[in-house]
Protein backbone atom coordinates (compact mmCIF):
# COMPACT_ATOMS: atom_id res chain seq x y z
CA UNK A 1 0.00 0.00 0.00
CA UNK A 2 1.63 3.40 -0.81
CA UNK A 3 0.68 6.49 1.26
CA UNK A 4 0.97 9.83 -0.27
CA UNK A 5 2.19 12.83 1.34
CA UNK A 6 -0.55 15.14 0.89
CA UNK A 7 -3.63 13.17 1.66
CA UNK A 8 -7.05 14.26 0.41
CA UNK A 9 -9.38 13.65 3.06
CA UNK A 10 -12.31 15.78 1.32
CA UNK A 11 -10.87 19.05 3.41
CA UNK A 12 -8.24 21.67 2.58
CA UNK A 13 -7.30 21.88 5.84
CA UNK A 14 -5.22 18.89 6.00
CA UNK A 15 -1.74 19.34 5.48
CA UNK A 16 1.17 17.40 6.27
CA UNK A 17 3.79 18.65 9.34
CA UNK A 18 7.07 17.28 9.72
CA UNK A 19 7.62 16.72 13.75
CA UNK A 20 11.04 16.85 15.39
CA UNK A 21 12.47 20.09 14.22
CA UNK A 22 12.17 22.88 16.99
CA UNK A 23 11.85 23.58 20.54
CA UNK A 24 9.06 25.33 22.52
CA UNK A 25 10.44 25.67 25.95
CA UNK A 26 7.48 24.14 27.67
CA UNK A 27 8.66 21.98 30.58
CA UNK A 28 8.34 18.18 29.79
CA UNK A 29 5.51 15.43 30.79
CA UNK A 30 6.97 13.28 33.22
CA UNK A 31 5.22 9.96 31.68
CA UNK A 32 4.04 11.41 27.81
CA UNK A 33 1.10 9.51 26.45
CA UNK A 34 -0.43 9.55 22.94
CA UNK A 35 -3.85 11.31 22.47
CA UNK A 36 -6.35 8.00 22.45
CA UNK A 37 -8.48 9.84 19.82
CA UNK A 38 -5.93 10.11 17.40
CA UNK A 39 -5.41 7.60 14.53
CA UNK A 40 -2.02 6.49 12.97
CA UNK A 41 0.29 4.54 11.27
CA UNK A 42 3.61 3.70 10.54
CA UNK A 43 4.86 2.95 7.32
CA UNK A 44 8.34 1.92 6.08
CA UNK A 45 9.36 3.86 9.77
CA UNK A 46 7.62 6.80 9.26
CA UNK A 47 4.22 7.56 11.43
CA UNK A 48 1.08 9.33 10.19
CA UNK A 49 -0.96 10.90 12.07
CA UNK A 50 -5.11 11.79 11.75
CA UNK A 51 -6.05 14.62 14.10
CA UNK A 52 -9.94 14.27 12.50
CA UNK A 53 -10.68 16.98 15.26
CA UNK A 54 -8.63 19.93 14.20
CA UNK A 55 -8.33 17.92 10.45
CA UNK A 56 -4.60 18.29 10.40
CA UNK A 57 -2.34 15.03 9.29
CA UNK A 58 1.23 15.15 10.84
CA UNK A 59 4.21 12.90 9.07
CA UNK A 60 7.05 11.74 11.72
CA UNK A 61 10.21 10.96 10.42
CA UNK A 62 11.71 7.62 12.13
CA UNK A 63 13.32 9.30 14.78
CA UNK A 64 10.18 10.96 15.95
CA UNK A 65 8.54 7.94 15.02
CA UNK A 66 10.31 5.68 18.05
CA UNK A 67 10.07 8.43 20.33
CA UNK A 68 6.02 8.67 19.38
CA UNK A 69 6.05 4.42 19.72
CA UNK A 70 7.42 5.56 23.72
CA UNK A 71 4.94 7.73 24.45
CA UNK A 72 2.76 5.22 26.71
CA UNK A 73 2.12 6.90 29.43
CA UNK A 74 4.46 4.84 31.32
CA UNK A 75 8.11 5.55 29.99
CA UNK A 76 9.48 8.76 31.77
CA UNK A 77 11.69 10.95 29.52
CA UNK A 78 14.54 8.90 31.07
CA UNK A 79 13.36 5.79 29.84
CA UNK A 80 12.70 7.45 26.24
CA UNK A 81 16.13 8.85 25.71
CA UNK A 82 17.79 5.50 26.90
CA UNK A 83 15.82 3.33 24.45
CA UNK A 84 16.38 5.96 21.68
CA UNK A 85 19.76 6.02 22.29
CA UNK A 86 20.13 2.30 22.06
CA UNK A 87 18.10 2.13 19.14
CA UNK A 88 20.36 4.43 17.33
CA UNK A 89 23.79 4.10 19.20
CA UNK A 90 23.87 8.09 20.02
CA UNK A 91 25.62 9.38 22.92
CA UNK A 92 22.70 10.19 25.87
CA UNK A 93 23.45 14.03 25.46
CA UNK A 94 22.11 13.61 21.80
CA UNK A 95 19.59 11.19 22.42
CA UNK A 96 18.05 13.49 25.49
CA UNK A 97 18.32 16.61 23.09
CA UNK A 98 16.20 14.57 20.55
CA UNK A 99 13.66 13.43 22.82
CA UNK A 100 12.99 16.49 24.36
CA UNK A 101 12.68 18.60 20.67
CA UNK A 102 10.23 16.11 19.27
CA UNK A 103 7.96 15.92 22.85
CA UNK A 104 8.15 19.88 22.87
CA UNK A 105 6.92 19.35 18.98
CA UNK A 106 4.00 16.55 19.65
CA UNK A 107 2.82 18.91 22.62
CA UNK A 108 2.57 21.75 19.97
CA UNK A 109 0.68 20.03 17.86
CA UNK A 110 -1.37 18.74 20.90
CA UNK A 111 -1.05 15.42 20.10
CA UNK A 112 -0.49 14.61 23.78
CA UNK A 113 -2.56 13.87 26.41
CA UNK A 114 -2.30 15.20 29.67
């Protein structure tokens, strides 16, 4: 099945966001959890994302796409940046940096619960 990057789901208002790129400054959840509402899924690594509310369709690249996989509810930040940094032999400093840009991003996009 082949998924193409601008989906037409009958609306204009759905456009495709790449996650993982910028910081907010918002202080991090301690446990972040995926919005139960929302519907997604990965293909060939990369995640897509259906936010029918707001009709907005975000693309994760495969680095935001583990980090998104982690996002439970019961993996603390911790937890997150030491898987990702197994999963892609990075140094913790990196791995931590990483985490923390694309949960600042899926908050933004409110594709987080609380």
């Amino acid at each position: 099945m082949k998924v193409k990057k601008n989906m037409d789901l009958k609306t204009t208002r759905v456009q495709p966001v790449v996650i993982g790129t910028s910081t907010d400054g918002k202080p991090s959840q301690p446990h972040p959890k995926r919005r139960s509402d929302l519907s997604y899924r990965t293909i060939e690594g990369e995640t897509l994302i259906l936010n029918r509310k707001e009709g907005h369709l975000h693309q994760l690249n495969p680095t935001a796409s583990f980090i998104w996989d982690c996002c439970d509810g019961n993996s603390n930040i911790a937890d997150i940046t030491d898987r990702l940094a197994g999963a892609y032999e990075v140094d913790s400093s990196t791995a931590r940096k990483d985490v923390e840009e694309v949960l600042s991003n899926l908050r933004s996009s409110n594709l987080l619960g609380d």
